[in-house]
Protein backbone atom coordinates (compact mmCIF):
# COMPACT_ATOMS: atom_id res chain seq x y z
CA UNK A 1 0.00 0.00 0.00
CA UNK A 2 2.81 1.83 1.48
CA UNK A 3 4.22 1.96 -2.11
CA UNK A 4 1.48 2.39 -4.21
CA UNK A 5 1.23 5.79 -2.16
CA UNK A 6 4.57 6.72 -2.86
CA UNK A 7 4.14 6.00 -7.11
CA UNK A 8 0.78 7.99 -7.06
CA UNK A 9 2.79 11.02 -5.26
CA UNK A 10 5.41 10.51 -8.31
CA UNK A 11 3.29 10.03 -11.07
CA UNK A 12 1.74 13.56 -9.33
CA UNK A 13 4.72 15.32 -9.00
CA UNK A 14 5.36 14.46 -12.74
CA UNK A 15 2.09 15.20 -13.90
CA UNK A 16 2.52 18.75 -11.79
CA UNK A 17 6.10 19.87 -13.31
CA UNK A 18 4.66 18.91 -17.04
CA UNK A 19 2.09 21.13 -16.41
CA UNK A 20 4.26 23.89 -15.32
CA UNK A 21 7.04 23.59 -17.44
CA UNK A 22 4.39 23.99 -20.64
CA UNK A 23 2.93 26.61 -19.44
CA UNK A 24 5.47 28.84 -21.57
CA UNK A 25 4.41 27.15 -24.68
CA UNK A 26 0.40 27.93 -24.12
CA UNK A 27 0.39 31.72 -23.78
CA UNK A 28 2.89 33.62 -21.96
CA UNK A 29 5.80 33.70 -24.46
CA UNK A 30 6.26 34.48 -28.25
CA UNK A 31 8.96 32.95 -29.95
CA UNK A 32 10.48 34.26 -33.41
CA UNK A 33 13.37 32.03 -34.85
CA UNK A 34 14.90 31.43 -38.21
CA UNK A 35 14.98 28.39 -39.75
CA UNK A 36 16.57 27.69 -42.99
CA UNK A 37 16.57 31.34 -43.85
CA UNK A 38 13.07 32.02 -43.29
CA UNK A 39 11.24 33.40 -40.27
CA UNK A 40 9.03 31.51 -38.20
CA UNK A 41 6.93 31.70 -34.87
CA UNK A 42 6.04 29.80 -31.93
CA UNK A 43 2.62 31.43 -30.10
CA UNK A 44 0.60 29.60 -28.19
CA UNK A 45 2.79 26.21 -28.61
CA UNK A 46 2.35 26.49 -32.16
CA UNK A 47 4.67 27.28 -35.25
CA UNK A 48 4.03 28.98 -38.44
CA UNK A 49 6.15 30.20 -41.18
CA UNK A 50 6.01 33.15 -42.21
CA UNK A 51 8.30 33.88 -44.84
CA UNK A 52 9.41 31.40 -47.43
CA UNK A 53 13.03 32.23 -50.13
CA UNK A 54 13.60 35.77 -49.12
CA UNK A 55 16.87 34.99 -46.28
CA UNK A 56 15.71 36.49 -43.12
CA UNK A 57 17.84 37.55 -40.10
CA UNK A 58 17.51 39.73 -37.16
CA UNK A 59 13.77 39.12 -35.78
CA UNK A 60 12.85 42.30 -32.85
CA UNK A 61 8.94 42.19 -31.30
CA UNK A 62 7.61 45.47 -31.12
CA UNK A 63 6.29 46.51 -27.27
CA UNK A 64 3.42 44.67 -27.82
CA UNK A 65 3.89 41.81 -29.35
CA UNK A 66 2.01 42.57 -32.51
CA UNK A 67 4.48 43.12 -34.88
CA UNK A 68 7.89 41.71 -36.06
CA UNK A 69 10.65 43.59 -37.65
CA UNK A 70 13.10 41.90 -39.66
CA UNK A 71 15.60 42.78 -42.78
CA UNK A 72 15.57 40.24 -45.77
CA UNK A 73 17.33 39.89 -48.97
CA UNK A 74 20.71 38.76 -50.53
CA UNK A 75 22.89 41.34 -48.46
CA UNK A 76 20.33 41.65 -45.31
CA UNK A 77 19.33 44.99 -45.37
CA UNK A 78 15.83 45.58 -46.64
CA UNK A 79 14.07 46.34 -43.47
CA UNK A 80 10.05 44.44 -43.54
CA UNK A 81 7.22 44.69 -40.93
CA UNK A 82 5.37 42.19 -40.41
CA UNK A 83 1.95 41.99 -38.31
CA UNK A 84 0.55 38.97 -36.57
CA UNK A 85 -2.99 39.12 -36.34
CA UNK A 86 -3.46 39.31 -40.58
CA UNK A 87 -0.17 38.57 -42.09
CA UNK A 88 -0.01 42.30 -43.05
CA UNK A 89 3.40 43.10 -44.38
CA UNK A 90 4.84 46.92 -44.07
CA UNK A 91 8.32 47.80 -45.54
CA UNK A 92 9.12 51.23 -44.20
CA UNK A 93 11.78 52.06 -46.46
CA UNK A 94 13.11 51.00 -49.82
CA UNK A 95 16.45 50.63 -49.50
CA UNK A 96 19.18 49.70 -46.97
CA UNK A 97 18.38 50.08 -43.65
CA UNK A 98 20.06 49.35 -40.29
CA UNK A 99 19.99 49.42 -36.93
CA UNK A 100 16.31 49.14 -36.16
CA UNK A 101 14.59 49.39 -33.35
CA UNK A 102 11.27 49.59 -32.24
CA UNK A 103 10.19 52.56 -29.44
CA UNK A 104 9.39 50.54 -26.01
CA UNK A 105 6.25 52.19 -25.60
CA UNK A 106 4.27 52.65 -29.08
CA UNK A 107 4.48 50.82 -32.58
CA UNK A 108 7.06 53.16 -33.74
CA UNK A 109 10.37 51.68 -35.45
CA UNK A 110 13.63 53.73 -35.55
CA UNK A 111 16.66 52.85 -38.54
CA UNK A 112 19.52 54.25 -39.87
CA UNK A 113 20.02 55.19 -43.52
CA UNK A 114 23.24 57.21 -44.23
CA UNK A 115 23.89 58.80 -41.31
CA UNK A 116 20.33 59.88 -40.79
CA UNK A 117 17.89 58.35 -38.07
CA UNK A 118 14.41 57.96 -39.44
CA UNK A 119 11.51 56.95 -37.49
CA UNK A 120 8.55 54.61 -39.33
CA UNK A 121 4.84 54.15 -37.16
CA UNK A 122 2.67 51.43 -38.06
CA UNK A 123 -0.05 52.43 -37.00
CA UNK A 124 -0.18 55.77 -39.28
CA UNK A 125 -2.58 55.48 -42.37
CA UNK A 126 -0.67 55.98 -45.16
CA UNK A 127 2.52 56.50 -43.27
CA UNK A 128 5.79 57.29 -44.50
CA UNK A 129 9.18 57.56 -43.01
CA UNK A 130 10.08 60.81 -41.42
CA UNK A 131 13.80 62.05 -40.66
CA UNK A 132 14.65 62.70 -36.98
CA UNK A 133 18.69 63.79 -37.19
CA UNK A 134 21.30 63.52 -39.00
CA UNK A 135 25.06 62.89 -38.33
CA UNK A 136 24.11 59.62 -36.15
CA UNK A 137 26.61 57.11 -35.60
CA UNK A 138 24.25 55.08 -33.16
CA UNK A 139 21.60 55.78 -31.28
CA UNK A 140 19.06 54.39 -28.52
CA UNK A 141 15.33 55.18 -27.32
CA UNK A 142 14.91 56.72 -23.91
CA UNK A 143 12.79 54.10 -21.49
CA UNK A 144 9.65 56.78 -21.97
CA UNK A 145 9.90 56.59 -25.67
CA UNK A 146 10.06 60.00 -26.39
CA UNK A 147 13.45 60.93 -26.91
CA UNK A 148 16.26 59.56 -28.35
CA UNK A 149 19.84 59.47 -27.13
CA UNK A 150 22.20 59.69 -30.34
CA UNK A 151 25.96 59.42 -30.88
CA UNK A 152 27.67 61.38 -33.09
CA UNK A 153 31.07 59.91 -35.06
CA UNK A 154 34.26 61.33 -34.10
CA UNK A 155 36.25 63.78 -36.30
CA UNK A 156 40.06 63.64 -36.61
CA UNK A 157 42.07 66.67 -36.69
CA UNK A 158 45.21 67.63 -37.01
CA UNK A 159 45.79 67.00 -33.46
CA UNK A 160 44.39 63.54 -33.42
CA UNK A 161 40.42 62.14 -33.12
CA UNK A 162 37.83 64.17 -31.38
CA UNK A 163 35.56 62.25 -29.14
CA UNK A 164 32.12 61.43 -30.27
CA UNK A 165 29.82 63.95 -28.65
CA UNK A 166 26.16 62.76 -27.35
CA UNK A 167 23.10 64.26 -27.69
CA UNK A 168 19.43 64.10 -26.55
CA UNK A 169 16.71 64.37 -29.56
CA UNK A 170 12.80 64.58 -29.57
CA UNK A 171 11.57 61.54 -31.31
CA UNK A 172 9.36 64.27 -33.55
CA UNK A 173 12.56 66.63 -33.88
CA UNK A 174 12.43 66.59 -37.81
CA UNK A 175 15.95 67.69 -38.49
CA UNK A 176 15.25 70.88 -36.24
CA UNK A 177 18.49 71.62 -33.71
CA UNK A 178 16.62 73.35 -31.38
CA UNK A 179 14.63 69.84 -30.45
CA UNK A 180 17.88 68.58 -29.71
CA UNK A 181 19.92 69.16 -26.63
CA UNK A 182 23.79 68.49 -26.12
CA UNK A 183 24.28 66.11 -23.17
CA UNK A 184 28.27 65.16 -23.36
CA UNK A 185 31.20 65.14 -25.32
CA UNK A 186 33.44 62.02 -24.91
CA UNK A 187 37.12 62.25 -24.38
CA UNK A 188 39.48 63.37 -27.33
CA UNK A 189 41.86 60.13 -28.27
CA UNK A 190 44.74 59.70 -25.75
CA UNK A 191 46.33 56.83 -24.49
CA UNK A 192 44.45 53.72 -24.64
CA UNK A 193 41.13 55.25 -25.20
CA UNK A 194 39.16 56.31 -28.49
CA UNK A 195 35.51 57.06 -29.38
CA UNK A 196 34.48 56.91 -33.04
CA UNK A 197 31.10 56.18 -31.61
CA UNK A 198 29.48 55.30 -28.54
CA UNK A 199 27.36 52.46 -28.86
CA UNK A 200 24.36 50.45 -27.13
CA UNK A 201 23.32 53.00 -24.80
CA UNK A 202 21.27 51.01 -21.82
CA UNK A 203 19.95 52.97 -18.38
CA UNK A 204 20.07 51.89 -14.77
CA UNK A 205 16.95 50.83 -13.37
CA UNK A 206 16.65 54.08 -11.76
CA UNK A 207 17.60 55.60 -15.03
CA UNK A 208 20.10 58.05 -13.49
CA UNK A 209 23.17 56.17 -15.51
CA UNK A 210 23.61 55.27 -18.62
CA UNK A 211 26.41 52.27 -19.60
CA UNK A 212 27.55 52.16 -23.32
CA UNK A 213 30.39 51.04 -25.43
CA UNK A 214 33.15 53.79 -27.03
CA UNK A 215 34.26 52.12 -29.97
CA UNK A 216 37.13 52.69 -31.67
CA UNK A 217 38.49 52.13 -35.13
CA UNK A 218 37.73 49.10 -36.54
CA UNK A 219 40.56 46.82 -36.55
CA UNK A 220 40.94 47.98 -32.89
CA UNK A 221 37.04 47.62 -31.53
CA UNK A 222 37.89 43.82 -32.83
CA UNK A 223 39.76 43.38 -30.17
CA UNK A 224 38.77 45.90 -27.60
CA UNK A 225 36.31 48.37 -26.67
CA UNK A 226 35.87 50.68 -23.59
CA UNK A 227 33.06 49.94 -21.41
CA UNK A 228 31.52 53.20 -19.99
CA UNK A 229 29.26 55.01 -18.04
CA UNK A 230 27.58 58.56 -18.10
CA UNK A 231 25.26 60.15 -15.42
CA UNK A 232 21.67 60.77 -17.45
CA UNK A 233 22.23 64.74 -16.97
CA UNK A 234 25.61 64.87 -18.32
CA UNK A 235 27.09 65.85 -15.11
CA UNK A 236 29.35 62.77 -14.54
CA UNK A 237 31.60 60.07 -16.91
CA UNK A 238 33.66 56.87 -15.86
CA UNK A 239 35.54 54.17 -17.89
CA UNK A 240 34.68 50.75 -16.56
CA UNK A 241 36.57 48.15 -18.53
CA UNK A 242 37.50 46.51 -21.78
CA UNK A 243 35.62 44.33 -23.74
CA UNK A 244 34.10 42.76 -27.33
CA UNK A 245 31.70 45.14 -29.16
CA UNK A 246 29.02 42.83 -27.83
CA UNK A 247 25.71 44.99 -26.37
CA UNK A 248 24.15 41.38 -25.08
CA UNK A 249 27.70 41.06 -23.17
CA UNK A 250 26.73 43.82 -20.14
CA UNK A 251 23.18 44.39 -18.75
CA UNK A 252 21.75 45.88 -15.58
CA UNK A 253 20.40 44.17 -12.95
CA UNK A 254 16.27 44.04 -12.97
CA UNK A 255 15.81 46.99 -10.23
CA UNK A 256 19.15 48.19 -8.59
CA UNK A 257 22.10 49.71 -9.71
CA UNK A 258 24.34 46.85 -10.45
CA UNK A 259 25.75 46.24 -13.98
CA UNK A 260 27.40 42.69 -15.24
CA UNK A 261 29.95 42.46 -18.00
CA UNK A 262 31.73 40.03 -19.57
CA UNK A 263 35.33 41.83 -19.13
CA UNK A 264 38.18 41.06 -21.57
CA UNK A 265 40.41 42.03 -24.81
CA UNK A 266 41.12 39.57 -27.76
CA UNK A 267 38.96 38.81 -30.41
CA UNK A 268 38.95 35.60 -29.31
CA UNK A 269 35.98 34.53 -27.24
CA UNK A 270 38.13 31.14 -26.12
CA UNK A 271 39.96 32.99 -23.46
CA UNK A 272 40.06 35.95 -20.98
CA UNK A 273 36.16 36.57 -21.47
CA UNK A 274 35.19 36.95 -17.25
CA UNK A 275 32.10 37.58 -15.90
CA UNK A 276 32.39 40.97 -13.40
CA UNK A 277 30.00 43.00 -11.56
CA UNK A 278 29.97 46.69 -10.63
CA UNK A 279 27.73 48.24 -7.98
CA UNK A 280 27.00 52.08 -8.54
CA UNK A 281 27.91 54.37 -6.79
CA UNK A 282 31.67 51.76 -5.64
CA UNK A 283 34.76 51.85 -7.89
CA UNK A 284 35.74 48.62 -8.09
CA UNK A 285 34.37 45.73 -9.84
CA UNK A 286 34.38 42.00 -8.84
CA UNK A 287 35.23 39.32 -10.52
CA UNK A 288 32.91 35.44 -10.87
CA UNK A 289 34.85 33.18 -13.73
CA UNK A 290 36.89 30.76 -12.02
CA UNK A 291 40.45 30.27 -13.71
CA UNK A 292 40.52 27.92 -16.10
CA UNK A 293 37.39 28.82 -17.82
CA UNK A 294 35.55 31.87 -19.96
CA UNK A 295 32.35 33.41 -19.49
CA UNK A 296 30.08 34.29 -22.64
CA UNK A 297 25.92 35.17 -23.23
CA UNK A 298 24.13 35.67 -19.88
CA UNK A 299 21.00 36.79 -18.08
CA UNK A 300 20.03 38.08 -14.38
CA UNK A 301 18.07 35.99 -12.98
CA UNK A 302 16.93 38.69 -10.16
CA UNK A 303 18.87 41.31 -8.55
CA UNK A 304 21.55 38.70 -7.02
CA UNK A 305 21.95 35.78 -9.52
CA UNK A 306 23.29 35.52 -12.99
CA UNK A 307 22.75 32.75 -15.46
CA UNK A 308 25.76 32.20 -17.66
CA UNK A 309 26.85 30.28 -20.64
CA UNK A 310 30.50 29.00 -19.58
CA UNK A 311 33.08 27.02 -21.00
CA UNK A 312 36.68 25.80 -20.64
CA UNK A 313 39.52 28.34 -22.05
CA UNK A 314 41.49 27.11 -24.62
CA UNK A 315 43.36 28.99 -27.85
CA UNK A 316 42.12 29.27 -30.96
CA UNK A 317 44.73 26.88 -32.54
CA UNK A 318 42.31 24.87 -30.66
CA UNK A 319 41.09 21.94 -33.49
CA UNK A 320 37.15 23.56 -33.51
CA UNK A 321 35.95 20.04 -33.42
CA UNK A 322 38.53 19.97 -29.92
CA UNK A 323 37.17 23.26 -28.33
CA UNK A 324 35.08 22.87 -25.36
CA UNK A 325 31.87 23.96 -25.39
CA UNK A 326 29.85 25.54 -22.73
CA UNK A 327 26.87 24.74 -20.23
CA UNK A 328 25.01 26.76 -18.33
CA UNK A 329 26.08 28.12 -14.42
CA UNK A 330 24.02 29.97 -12.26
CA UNK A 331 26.36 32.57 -10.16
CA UNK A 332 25.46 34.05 -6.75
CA UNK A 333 26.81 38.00 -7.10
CA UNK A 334 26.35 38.52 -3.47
CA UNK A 335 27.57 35.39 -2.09
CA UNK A 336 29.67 34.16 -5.19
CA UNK A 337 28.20 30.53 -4.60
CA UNK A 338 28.20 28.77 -8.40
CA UNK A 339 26.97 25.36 -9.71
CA UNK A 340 26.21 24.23 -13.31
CA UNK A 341 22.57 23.90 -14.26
CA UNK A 342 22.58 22.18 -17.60
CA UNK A 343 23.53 19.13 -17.78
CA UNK A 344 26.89 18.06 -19.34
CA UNK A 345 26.95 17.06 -22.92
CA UNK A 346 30.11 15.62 -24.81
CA UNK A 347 28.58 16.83 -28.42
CA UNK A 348 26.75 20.38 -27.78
CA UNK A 349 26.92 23.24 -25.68
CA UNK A 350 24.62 25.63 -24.18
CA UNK A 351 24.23 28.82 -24.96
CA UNK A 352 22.59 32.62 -25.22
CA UNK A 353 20.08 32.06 -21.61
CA UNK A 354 16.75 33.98 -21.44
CA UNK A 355 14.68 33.97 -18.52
CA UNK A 356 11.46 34.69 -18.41
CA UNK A 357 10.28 36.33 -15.45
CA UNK A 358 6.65 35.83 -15.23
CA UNK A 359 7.01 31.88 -15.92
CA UNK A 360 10.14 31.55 -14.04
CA UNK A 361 11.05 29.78 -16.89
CA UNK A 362 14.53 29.71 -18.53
CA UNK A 363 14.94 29.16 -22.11
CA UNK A 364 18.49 28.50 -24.44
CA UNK A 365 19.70 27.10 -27.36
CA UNK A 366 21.72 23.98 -27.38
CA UNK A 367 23.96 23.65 -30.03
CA UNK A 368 27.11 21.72 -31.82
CA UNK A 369 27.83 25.00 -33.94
CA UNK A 370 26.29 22.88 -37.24
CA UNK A 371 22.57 22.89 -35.68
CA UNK A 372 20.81 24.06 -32.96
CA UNK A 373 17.74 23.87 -31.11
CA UNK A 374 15.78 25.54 -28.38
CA UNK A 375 15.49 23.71 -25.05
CA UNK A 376 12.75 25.30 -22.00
CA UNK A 377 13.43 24.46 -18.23
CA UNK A 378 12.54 25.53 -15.07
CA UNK A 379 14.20 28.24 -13.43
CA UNK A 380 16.45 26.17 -11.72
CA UNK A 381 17.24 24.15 -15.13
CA UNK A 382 15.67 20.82 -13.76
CA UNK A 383 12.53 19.09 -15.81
CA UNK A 384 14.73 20.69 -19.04
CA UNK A 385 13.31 19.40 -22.54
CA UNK A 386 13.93 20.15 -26.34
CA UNK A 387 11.49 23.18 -27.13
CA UNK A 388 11.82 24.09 -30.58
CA UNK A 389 14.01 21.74 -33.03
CA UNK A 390 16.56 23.09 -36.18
CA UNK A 391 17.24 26.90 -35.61
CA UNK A 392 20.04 28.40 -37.83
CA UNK A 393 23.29 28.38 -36.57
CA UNK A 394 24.13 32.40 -36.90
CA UNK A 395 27.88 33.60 -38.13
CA UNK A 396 30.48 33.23 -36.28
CA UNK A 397 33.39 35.26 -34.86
CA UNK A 398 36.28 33.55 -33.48
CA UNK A 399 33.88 31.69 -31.26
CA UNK A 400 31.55 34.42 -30.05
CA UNK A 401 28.18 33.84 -31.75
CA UNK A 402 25.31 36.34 -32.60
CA UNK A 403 22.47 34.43 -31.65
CA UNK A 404 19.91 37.08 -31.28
CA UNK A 405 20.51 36.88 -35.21
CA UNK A 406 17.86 34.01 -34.74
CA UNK A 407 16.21 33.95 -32.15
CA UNK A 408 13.55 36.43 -30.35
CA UNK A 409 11.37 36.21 -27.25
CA UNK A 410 8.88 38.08 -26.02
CA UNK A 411 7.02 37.46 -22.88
CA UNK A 412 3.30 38.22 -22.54
């Protein structure tokens, strides 16, 4: 009797962590993903195609959720719209366009065409594209959605490079100056530092800082850029660290000042890639990789864990077929306690984590850099399971890889 007891509680306890671990599939996350070129969904534990021959990369959600943003075509640069509820396809502008993205509070889509930042809304009868500013190296949207932060691109002089200079902009500023406001000018080149551009502008939770890249020349940002941060007003600038001209590679923390980075110079992602963390307002920064091994894609869990694709470090005369590849870790920030959460595979590694904070669900992609697929877990990474099969495999860069390329979540 005794034992039948304890089989029903198992069967139960089964039964209980199916239900929850498919709850992400039903209807509180929307997957985009490319598969063999073309882009595809997964909504309510479904897929659908949704583009067949036209070589799609670089899926964003609007706010939303009710339209996707993509470029297509042979060189990847014809920016499409695409809405979910009839199939309705926009394309904002006809030619190239780049970085696009949409405003976090309306169904308004920002891109670059020459210089100039252009803003697109889809829900405008008869819309067309309308020019904010020009001279815009890179740009970002305030959290409200009404501004924009832009980077200029350095000058040189006689003297050597200016720094690029930021500014804030009124979404609706329509190449007017006096809609845009001068907020800093970044260091002129000297020494080890140089800003061509500053890059993937993100706020604090508080939104009183500001952390972005300066990159430098090219050749150079390849192997190093200069982690920074500015206070929102102007009225304060600090270098942080070095690091790959990666914008997934250093996030805040969901509500307090804390920013993680993976720290480290060398194109190649095999070695000195560490996981630190810096605590505004504190100088110093501390430091979670254990020697041996590099850190890569991560997520915050909450305010005091981390979820981290890691691997062993090896060189990049490494045999690829030889180089290790990484599992997932969950790091402690405040108590630096660490233990791996995926489980140990000699063929594939797992990479680029996403949790989902409503579901306390984590998702990644497990791959053996030929395929990959999506696997779903619980936050933990117990009860883990193949979610999605055959993504592509995005380019590759001396072993860091661009996977939000391909992949694109969006929780309800």
């Amino acid at each position: 009797m005794k034992r039948l007891i304890v089989s029903g509680s198992v069967v139960l306890f089964m039964f209980v962590c199916s239900i929850t671990i498919t709850s992400a599939e039903n209807n509180s996350v929307k997957v985009a993903f490319i598969r063999h070129h073309n882009l595809w969904i997964k909504v309510d534990g479904k897929e659908k195609q949704l583009t067949k021959g036209e070589n799609i990369t670089g899926p964003k959600w609007s706010h939303d959720g009710e339209w996707l943003a993509y470029v297509k075509g042979k060189k990847q640069n014809i920016l499409e719209l695409y809405r979910l509820k009839d199939g309705k396809k926009v394309t904002p502008f006809h030619s190239e366009a780049s970085n696009y993205q949409w405003s976090p509070t309306e169904n308004i889509i920002a891109f670059i065409f020459t210089g100039t930042l252009n803003t697109f809304d889809v829900e405008k009868k008869n819309a067309d594209f309308e020019n904010v500013s020009a001279g815009v190296g890179d740009y970002a949207w305030y959290p409200d959605g009404k501004n924009f932060l832009v980077s200029s691109e350095a000058h040189l002089l006689p003297t050597g490079w200016t720094g690029a200079q930021l500014y804030e902009v009124q979404k609706d500023a329509h190449m007017n100056p006096h809609k845009m406001k001068h907020l800093y000018a970044l260091p002129n080149e000297h020494d080890d530092f140089l800003a061509l551009v500053a890059s993937g502008f993100k706020w604090s939770p508080d939104q009183k800082w500001i952390s972005f890249l300066a990159v430098p020349t090219a050749s150079w940002s390849a192997d190093s850029n200069t982690l920074c941060l500015v206070r929102a007003d102007g009225s304060r600038f600090e270098k942080v660290d070095q690091m790959l001209l990666n914008e997934q590679w250093f996030q805040w923390s969901p509500s307090k000042n804390i920013l993680a980075y993976i720290e480290g110079s060398g194109r190649v992602a095999l070695e000195n890639k560490h996981l630190k963390v810096k605590e505004l307002p504190a100088l110093q920064q501390n430091i979670f990789t254990p020697k041996g091994y590099v850190d890569w894609d991560f997520v915050w869990k909450n305010d005091r864990v981390i979820i981290v694709s890691r691997a062993k470090e090896a060189g990049i005369e490494t045999p690829p077929e030889k180089r290790p590849l990484p599992s997932l870790y969950e790091v402690d920030s405040t108590s630096n306690a660490q233990h791996q959460i995926t489980k140990k595979t000699n063929k594939q590694g797992d990479y680029h984590p996403i949790f989902m904070k409503k579901s306390n669900q984590l998702i990644w992609i497990r791959s053996d850099r030929k395929k990959a697929d999506v696997w779903l877990a619980h936050k933990d990474g117990k009860q883990e399971k193949k979610w999605i099969e055959n993504i592509d495999v995005p380019e590759w860069y001396y072993e860091k890889w661009n996977w939000e390329n391909v992949i694109s979540v969006k929780e309800e």
